[in-house]
PDB file of N, CA and C in Angstrom:
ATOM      1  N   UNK A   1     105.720 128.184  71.492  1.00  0.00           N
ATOM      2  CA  UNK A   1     105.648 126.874  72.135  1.00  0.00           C
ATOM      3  C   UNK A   1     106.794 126.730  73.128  1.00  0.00           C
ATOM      4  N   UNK A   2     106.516 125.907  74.190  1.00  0.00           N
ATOM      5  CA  UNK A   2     107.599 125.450  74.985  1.00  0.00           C
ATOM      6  C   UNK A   2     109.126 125.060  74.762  1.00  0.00           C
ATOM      7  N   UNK A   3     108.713 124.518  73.498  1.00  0.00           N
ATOM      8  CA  UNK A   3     110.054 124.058  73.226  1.00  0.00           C
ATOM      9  C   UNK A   3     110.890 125.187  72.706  1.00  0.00           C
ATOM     10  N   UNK A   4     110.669 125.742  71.603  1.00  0.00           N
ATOM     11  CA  UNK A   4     111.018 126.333  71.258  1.00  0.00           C
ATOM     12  C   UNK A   4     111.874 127.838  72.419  1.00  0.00           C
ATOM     13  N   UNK A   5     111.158 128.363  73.576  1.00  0.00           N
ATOM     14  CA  UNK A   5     111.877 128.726  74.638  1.00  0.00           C
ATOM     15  C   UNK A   5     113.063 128.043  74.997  1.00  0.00           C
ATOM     16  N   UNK A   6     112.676 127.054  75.095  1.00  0.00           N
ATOM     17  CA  UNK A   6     113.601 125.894  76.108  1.00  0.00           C
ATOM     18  C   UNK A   6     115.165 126.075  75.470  1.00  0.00           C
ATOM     19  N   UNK A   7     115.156 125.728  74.050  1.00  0.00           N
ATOM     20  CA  UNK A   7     116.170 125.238  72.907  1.00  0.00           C
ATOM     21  C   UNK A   7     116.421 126.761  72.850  1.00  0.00           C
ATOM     22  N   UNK A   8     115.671 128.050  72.706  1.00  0.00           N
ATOM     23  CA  UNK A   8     117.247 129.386  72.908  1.00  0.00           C
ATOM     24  C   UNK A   8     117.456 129.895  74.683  1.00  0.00           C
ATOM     25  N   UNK A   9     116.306 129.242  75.491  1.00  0.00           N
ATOM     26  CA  UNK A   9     117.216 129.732  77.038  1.00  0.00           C
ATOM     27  C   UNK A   9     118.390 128.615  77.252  1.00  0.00           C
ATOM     28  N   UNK A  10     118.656 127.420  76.784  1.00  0.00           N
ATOM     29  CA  UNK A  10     119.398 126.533  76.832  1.00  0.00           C
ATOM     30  C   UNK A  10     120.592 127.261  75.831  1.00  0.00           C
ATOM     31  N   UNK A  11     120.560 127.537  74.708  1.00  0.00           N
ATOM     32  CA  UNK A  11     121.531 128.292  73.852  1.00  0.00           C
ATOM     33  C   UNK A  11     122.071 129.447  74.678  1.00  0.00           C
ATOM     34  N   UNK A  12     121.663 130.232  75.224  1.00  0.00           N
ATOM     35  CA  UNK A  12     121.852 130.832  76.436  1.00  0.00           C
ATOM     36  C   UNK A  12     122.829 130.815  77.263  1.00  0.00           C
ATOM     37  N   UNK A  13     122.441 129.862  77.900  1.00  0.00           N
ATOM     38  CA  UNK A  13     123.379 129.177  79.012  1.00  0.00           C
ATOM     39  C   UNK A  13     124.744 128.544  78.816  1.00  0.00           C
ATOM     40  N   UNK A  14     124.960 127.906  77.655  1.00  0.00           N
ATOM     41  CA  UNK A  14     125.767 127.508  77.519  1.00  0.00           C
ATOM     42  C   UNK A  14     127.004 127.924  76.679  1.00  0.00           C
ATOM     43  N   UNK A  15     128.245 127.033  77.131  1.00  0.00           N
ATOM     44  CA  UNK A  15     129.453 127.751  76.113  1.00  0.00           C
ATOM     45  C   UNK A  15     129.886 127.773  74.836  1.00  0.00           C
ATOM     46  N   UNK A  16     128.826 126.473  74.260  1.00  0.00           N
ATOM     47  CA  UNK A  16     129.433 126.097  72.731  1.00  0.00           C
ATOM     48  C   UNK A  16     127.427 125.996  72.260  1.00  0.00           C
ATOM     49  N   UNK A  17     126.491 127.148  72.404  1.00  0.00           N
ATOM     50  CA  UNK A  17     125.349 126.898  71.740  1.00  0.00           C
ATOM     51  C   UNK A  17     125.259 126.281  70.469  1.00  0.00           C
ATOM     52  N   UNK A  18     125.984 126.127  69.113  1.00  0.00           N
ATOM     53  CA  UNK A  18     125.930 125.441  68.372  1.00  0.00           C
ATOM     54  C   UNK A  18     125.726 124.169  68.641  1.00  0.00           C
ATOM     55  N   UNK A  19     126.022 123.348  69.641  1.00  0.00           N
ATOM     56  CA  UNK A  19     126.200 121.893  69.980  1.00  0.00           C
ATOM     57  C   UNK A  19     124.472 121.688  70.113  1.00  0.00           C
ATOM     58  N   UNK A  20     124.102 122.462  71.144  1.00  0.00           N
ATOM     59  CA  UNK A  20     122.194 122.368  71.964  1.00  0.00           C
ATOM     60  C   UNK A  20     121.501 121.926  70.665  1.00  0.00           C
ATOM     61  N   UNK A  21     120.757 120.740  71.167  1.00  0.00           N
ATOM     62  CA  UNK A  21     119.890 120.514  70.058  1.00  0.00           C
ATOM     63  C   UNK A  21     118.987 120.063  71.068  1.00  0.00           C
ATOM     64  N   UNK A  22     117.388 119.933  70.428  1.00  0.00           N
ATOM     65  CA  UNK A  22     116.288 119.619  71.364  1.00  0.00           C
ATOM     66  C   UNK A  22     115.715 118.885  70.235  1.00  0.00           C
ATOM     67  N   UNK A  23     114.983 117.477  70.919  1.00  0.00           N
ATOM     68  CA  UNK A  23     114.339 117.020  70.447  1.00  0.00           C
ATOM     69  C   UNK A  23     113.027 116.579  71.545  1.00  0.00           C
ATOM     70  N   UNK A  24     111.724 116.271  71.112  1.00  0.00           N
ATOM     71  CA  UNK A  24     110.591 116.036  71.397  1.00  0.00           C
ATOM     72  C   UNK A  24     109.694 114.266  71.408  1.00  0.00           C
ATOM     73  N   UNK A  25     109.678 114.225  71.788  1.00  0.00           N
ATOM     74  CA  UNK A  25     108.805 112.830  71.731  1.00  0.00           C
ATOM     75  C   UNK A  25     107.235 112.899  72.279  1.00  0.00           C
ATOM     76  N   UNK A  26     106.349 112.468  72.044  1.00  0.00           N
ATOM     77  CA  UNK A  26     104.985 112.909  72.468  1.00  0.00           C
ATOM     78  C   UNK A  26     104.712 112.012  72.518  1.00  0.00           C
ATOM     79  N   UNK A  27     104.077 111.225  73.770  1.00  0.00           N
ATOM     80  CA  UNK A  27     103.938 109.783  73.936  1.00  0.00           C
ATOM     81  C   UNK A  27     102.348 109.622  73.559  1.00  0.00           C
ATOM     82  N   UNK A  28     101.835 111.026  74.064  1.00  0.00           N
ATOM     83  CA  UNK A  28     100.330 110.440  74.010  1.00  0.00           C
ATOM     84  C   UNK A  28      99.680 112.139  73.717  1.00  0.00           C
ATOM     85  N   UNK A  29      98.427 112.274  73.750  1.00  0.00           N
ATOM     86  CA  UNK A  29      97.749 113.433  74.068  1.00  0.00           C
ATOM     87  C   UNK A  29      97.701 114.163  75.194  1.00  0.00           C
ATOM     88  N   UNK A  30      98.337 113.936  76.216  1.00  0.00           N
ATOM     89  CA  UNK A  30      98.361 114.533  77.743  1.00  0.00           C
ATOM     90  C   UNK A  30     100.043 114.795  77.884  1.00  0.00           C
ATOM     91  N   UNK A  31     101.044 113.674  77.548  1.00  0.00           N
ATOM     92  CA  UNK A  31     102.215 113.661  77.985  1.00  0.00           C
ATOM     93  C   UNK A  31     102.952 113.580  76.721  1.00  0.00           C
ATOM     94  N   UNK A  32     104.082 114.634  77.066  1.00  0.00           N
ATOM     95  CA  UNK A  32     105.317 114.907  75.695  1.00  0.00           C
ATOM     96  C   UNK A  32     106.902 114.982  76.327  1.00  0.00           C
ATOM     97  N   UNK A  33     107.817 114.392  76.192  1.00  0.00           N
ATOM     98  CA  UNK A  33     109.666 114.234  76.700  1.00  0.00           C
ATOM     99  C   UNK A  33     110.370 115.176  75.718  1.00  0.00           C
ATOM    100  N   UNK A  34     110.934 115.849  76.377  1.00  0.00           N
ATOM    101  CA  UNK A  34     111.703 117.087  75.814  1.00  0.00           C
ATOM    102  C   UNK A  34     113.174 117.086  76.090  1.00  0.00           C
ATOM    103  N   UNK A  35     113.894 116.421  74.993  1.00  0.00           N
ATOM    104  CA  UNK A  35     115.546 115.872  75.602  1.00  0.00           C
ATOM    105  C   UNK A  35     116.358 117.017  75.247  1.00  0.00           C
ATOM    106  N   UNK A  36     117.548 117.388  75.719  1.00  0.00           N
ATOM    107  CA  UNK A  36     118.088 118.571  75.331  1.00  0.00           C
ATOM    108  C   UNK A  36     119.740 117.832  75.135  1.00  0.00           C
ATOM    109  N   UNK A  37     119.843 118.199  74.525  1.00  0.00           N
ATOM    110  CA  UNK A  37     121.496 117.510  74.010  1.00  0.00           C
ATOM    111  C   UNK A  37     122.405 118.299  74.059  1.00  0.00           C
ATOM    112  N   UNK A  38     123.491 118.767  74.627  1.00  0.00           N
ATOM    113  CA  UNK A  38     124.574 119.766  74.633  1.00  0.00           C
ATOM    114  C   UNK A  38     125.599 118.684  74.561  1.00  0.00           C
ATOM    115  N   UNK A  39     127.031 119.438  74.651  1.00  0.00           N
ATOM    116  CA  UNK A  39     128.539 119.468  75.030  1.00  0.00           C
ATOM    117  C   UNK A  39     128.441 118.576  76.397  1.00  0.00           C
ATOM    118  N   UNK A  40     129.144 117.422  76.340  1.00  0.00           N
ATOM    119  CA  UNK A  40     129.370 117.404  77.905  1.00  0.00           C
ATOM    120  C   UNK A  40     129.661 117.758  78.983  1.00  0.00           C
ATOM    121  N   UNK A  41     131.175 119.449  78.424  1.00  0.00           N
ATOM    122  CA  UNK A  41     131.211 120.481  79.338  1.00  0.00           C
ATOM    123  C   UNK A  41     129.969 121.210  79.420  1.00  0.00           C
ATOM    124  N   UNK A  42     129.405 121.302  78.953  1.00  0.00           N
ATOM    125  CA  UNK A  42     127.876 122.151  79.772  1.00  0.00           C
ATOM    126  C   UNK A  42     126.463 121.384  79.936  1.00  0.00           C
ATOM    127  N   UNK A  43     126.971 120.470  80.385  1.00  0.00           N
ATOM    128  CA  UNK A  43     126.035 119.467  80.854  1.00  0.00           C
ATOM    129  C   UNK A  43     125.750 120.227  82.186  1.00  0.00           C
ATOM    130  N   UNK A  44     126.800 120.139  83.354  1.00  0.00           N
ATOM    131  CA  UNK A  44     126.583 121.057  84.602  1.00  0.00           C
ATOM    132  C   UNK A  44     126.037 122.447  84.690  1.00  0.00           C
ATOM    133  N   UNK A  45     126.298 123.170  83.468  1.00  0.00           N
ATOM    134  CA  UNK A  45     125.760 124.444  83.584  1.00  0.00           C
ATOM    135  C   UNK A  45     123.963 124.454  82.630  1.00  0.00           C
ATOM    136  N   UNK A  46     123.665 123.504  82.315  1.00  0.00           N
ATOM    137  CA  UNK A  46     122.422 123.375  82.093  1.00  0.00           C
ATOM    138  C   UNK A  46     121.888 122.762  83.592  1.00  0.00           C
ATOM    139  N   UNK A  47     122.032 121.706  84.252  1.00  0.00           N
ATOM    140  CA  UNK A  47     121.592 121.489  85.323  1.00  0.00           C
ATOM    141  C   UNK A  47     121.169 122.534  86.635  1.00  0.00           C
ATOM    142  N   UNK A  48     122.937 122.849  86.185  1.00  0.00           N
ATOM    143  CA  UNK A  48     122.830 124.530  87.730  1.00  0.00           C
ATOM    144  C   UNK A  48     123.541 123.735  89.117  1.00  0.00           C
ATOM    145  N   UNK A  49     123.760 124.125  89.750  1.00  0.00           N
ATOM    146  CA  UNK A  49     123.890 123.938  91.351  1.00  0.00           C
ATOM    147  C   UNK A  49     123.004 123.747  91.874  1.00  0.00           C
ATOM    148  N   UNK A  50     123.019 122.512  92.372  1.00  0.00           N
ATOM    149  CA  UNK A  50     121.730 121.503  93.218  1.00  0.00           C
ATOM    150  C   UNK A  50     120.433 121.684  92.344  1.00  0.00           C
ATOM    151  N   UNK A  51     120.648 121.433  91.292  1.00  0.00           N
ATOM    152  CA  UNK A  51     119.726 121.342  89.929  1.00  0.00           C
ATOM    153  C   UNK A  51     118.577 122.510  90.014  1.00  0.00           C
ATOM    154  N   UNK A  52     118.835 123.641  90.142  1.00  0.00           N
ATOM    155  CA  UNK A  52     118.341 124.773  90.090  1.00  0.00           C
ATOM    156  C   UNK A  52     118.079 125.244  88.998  1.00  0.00           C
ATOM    157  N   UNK A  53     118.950 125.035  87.821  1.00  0.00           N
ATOM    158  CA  UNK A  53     118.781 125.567  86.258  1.00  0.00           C
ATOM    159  C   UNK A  53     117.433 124.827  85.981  1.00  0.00           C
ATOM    160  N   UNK A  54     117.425 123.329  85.738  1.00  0.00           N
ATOM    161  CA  UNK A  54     117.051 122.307  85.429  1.00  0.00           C
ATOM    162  C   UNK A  54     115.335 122.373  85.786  1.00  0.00           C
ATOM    163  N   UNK A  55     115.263 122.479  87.038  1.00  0.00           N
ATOM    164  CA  UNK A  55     114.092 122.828  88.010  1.00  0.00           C
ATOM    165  C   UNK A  55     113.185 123.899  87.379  1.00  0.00           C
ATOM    166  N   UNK A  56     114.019 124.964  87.157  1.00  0.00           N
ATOM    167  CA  UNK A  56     113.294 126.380  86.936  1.00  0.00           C
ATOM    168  C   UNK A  56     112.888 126.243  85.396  1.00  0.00           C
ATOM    169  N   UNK A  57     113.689 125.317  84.862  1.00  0.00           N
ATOM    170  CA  UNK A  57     113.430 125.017  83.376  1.00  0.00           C
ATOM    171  C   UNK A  57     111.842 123.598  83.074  1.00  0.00           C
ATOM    172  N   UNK A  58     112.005 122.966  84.045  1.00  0.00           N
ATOM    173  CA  UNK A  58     110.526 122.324  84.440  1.00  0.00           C
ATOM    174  C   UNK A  58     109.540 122.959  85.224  1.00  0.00           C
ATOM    175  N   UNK A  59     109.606 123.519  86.079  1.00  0.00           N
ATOM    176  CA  UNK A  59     108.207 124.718  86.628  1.00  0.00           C
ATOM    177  C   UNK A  59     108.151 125.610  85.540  1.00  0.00           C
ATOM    178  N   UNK A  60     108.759 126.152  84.411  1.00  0.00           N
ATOM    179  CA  UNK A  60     108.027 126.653  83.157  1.00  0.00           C
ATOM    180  C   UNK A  60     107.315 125.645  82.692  1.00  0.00           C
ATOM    181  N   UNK A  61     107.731 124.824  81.881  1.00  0.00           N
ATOM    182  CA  UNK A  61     107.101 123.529  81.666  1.00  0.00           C
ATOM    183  C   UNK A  61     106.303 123.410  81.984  1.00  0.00           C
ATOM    184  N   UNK A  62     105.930 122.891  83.533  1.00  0.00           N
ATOM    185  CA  UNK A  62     104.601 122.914  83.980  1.00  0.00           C
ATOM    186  C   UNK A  62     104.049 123.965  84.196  1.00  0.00           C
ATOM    187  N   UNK A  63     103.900 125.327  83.922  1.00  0.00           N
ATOM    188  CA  UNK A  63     103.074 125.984  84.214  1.00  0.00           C
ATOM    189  C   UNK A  63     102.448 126.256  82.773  1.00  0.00           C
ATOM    190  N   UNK A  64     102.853 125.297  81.517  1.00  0.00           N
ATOM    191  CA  UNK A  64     102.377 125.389  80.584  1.00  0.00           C
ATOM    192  C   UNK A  64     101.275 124.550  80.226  1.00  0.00           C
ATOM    193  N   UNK A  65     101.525 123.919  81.387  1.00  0.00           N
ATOM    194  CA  UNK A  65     100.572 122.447  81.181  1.00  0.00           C
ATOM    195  C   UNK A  65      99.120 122.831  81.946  1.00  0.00           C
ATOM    196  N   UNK A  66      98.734 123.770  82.210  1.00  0.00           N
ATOM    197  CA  UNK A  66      97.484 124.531  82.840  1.00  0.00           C
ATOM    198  C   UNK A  66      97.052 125.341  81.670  1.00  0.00           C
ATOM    199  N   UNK A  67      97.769 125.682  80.730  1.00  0.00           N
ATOM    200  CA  UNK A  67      97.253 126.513  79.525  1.00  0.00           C
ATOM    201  C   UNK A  67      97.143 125.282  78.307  1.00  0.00           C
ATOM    202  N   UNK A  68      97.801 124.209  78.057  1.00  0.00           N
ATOM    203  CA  UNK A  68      97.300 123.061  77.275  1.00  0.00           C
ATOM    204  C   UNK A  68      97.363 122.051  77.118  1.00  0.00           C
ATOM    205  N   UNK A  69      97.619 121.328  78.835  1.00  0.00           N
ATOM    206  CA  UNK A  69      97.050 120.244  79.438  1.00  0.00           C
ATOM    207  C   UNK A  69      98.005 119.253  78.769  1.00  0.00           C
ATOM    208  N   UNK A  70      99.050 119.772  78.629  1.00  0.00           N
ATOM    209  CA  UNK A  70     100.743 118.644  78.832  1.00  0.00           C
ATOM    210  C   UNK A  70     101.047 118.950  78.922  1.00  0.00           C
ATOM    211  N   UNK A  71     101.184 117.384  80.076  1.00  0.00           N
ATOM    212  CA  UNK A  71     102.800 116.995  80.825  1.00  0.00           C
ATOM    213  C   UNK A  71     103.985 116.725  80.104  1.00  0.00           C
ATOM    214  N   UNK A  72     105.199 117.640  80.843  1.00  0.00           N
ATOM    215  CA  UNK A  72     106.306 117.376  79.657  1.00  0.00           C
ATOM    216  C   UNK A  72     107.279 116.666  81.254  1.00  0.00           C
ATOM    217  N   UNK A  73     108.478 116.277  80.526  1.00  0.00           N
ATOM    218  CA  UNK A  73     109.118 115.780  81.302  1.00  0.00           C
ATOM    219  C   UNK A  73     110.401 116.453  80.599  1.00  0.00           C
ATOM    220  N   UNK A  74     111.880 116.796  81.027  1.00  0.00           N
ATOM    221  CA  UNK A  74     112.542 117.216  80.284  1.00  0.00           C
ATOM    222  C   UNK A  74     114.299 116.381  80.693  1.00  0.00           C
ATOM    223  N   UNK A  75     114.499 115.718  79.661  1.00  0.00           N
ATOM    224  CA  UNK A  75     116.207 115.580  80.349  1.00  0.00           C
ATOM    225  C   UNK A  75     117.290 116.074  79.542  1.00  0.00           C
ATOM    226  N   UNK A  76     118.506 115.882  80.323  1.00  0.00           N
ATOM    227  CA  UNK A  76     119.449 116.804  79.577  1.00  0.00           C
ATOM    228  C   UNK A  76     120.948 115.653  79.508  1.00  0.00           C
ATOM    229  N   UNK A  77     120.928 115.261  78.229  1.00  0.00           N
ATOM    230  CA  UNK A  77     122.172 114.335  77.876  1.00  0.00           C
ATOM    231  C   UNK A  77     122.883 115.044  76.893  1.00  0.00           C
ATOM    232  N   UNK A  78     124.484 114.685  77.038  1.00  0.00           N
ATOM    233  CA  UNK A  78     125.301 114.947  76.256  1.00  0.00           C
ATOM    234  C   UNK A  78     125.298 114.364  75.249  1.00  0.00           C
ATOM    235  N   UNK A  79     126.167 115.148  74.317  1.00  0.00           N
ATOM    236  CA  UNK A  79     126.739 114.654  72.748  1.00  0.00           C
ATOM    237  C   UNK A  79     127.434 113.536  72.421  1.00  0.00           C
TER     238      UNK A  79
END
C-alpha cells in the first residue's frame, strides 16, 4: 500500500527516523489524507528544495490513484 512506502521513504530521508510517524484519515471512498509527522529539524528535508521531495512523494500518490481510484492528499507537520 501507499502508505506504507511513504512512512519507510520518509524514514529514509530523514535524521532522527524514529520520530516519522504516518497517520491516515479516509474521508470517503474516493479520497484518503496522509499526514506525516517528523522532527521539526527535518521538516525541510522531507519537503526538499522548492518542494521537490514533497511533489515526487504526491505524483507517487497519484499515480496510485489510476490503479484504485484514491485521491490522497499528503501533509507534512512536525512533532
Amino acid at each position: 500500500m501507499i502508505t506504507n512506502f511513504i512512512e519507510s521513504y520518509a524514514k529514509l530521508i530523514v535524521s532522527k527516523p524514529e520520530e516519522v510517524s504516518l497517520s491516515t484519515n479516509k474521508v470517503d471512498e474516493t479520497f484518503t489524507e496522509i499526514t506525516i509527522k517528523a522532527n521539526s529539524a527535518d521538516i525541510g528535508k522531507l519537503i526538499g528544495k522548492n518542494g521537490n521531495m514533497i511533489n515526487a512523494l504526491k505524483t507517487m500518490a497519484n499515480g496510485c490513484k489510476a490503479k484504485d481510484g484514491v485521491s490522497y492528499k499528503i501533509q507534512v507537520l512536525a512533532n
